[in-house]
C-alpha atoms as a PDB file:
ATOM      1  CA  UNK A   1     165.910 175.556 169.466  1.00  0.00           C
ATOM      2  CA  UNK A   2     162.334 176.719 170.322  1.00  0.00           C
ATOM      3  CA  UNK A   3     160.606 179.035 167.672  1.00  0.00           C
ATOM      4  CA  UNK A   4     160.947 182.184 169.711  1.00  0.00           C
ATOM      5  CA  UNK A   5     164.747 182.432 169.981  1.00  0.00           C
ATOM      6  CA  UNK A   6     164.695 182.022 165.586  1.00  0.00           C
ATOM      7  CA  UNK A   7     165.259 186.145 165.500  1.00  0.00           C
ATOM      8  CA  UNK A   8     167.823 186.043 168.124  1.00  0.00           C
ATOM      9  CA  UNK A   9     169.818 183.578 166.960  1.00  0.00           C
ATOM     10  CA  UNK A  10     169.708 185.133 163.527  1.00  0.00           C
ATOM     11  CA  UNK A  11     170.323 188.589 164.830  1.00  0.00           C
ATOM     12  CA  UNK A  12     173.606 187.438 166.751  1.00  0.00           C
ATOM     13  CA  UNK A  13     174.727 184.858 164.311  1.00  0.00           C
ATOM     14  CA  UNK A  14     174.692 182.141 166.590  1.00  0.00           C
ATOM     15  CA  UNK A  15     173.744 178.466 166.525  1.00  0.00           C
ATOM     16  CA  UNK A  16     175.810 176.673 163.176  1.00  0.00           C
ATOM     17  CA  UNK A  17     178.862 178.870 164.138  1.00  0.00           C
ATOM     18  CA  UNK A  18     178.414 181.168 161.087  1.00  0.00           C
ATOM     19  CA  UNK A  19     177.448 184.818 160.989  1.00  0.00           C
ATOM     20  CA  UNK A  20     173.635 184.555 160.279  1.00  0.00           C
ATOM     21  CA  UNK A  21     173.134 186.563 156.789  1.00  0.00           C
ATOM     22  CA  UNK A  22     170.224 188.338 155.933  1.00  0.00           C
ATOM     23  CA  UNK A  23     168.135 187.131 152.740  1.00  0.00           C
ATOM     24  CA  UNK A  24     168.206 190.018 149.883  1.00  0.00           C
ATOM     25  CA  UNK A  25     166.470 190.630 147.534  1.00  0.00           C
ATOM     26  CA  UNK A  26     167.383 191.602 144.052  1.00  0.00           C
ATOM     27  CA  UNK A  27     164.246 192.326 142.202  1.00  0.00           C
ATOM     28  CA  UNK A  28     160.638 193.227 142.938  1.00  0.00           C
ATOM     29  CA  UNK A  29     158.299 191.833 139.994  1.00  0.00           C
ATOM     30  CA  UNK A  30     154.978 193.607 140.976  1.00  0.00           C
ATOM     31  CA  UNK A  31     151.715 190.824 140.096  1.00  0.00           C
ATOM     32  CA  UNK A  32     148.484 192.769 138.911  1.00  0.00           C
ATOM     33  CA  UNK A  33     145.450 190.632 138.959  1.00  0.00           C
ATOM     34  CA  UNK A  34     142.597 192.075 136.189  1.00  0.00           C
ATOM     35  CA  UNK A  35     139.123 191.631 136.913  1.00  0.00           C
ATOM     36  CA  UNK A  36     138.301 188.697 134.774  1.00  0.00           C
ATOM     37  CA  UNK A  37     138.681 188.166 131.475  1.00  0.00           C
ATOM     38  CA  UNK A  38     140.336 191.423 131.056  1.00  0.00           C
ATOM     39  CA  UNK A  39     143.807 190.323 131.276  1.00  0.00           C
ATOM     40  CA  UNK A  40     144.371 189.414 127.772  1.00  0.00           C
ATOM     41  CA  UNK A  41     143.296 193.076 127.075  1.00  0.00           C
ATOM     42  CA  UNK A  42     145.342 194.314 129.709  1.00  0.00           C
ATOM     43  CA  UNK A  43     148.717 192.520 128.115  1.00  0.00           C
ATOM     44  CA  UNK A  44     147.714 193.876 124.882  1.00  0.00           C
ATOM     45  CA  UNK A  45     147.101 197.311 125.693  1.00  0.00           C
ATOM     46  CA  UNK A  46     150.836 197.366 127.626  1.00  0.00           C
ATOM     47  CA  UNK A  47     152.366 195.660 124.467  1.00  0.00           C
ATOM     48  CA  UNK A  48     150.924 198.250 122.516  1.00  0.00           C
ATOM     49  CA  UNK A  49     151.543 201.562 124.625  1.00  0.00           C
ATOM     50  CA  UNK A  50     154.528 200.738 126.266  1.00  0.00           C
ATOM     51  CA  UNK A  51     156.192 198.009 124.131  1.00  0.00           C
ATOM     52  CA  UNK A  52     156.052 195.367 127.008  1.00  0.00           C
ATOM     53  CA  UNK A  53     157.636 192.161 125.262  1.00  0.00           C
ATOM     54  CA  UNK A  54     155.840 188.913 126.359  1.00  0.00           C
ATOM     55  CA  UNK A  55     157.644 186.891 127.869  1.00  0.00           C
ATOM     56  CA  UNK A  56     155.178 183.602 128.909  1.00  0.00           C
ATOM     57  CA  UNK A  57     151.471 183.213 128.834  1.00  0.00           C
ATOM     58  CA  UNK A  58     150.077 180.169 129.900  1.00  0.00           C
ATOM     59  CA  UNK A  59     145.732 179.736 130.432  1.00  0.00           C
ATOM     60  CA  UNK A  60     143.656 178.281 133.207  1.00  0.00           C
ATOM     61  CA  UNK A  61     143.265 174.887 131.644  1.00  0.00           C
ATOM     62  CA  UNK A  62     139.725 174.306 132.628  1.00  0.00           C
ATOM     63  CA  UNK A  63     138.285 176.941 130.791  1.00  0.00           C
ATOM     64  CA  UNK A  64     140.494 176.181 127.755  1.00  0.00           C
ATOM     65  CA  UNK A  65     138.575 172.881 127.576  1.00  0.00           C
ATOM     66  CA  UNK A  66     135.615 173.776 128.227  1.00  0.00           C
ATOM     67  CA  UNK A  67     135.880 176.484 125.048  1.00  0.00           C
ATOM     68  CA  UNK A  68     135.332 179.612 127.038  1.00  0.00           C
ATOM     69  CA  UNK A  69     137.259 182.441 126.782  1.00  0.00           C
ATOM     70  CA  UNK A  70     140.441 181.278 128.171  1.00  0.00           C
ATOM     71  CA  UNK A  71     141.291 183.285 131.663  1.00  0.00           C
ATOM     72  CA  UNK A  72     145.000 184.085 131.676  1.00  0.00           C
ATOM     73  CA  UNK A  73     146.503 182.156 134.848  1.00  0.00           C
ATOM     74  CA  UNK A  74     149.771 183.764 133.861  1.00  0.00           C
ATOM     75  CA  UNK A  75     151.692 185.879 132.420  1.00  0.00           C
ATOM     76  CA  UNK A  76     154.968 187.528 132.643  1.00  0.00           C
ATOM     77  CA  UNK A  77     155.708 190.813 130.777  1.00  0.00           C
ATOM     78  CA  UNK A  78     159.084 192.867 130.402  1.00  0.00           C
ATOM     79  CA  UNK A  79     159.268 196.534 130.596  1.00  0.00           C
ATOM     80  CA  UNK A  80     162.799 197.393 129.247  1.00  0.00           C
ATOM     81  CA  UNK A  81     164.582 196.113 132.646  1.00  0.00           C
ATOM     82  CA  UNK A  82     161.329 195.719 134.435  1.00  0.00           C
ATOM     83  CA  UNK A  83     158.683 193.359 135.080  1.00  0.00           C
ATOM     84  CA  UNK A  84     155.672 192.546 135.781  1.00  0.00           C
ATOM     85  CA  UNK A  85     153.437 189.612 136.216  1.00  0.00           C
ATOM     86  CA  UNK A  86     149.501 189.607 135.119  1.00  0.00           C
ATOM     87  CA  UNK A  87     146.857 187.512 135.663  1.00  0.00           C
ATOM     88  CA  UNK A  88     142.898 187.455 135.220  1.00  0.00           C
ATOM     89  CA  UNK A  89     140.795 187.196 138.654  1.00  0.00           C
ATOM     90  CA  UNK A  90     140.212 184.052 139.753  1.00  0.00           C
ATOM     91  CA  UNK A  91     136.238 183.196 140.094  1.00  0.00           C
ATOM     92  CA  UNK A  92     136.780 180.600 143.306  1.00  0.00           C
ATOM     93  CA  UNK A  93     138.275 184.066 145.067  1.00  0.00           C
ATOM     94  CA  UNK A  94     134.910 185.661 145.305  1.00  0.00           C
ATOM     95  CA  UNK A  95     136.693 188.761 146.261  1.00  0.00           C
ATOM     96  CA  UNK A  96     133.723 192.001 145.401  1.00  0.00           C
ATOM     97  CA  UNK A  97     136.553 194.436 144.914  1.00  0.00           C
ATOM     98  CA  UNK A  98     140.645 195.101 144.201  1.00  0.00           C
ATOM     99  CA  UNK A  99     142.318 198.165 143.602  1.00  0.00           C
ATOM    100  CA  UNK A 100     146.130 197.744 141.518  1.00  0.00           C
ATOM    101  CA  UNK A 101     148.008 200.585 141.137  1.00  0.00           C
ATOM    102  CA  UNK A 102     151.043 200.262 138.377  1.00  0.00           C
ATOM    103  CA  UNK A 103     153.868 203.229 137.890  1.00  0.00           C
ATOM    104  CA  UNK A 104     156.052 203.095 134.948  1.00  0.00           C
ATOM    105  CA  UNK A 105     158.906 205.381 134.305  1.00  0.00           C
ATOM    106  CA  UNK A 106     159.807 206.108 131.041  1.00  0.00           C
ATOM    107  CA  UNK A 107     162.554 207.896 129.580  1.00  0.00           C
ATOM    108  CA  UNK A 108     160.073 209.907 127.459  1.00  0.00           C
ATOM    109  CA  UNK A 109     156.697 209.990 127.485  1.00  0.00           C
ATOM    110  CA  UNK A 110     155.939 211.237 123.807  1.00  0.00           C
ATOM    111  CA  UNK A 111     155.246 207.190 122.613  1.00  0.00           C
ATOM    112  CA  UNK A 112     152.864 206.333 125.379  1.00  0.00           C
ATOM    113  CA  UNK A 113     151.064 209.697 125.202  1.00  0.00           C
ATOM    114  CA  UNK A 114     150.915 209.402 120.862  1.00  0.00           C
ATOM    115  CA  UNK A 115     149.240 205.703 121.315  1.00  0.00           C
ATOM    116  CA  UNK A 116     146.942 206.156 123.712  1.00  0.00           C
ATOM    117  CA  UNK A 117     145.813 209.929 122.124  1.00  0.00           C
ATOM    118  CA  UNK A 118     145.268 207.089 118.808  1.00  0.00           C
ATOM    119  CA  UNK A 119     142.081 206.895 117.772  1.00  0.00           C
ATOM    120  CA  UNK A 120     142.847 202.785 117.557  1.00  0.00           C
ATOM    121  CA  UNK A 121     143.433 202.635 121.326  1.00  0.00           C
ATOM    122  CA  UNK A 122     141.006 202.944 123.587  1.00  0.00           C
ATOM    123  CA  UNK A 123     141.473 202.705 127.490  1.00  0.00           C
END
């Protein structure tokens, strides 16, 4: 079967006999990438604001040896039912710019709005 006719064949459900299903997905976990080495701050300020639990960490092992400030290769956060990956910039990327966007929705927004209006927090 040439390349071109993969769509068709999927579309009508031929070629193994079987109706061709359709992959699904069940979650979306959104990956924000912090201009480096902001992550860390980044995790904390969401564990702090919005009560993200941490759920893995792991560090770009160069740097860790090296003693630098260890870059966060990643790390995977839970928002109640949601989550979200972050990481800090890689320096081979070279990229000049990004732009992340994040929306949470929370069922009140009296927690979030009381830690960040903390004198302790800073954004």
């Amino acid at each position: 079967m040439s390349q071109e006719n993969v769509p068709a064949v999927a579309e009508n459900g031929k070629g193994n006999g079987a109706a061709a299903k359709l992959p699904t997905f069940s979650t979306l976990k959104p990956h924000l990438i912090v201009e480096a080495p902001h992550a860390a701050d980044a995790i904390s300020f969401y564990k702090r604001v919005f009560g993200a639990e941490e759920i893995a960490k792991s560090h770009h092992p160069k740097r860790k040896a090296d003693q630098e400030l260890p870059l966060i290769l990643h790390a995977h956060l839970k928002f109640g039912s949601a989550e979200v990956m972050v990481c800090d910039e890689a320096e081979e990327a070279g990229a000049e710019y990004a732009f992340n966007s994040l929306a949470l929705f929370v069922s009140s927004v009296f927690r979030p709005f009381l830690s960040i209006s903390s004198p302790s927090i800073s954004i």
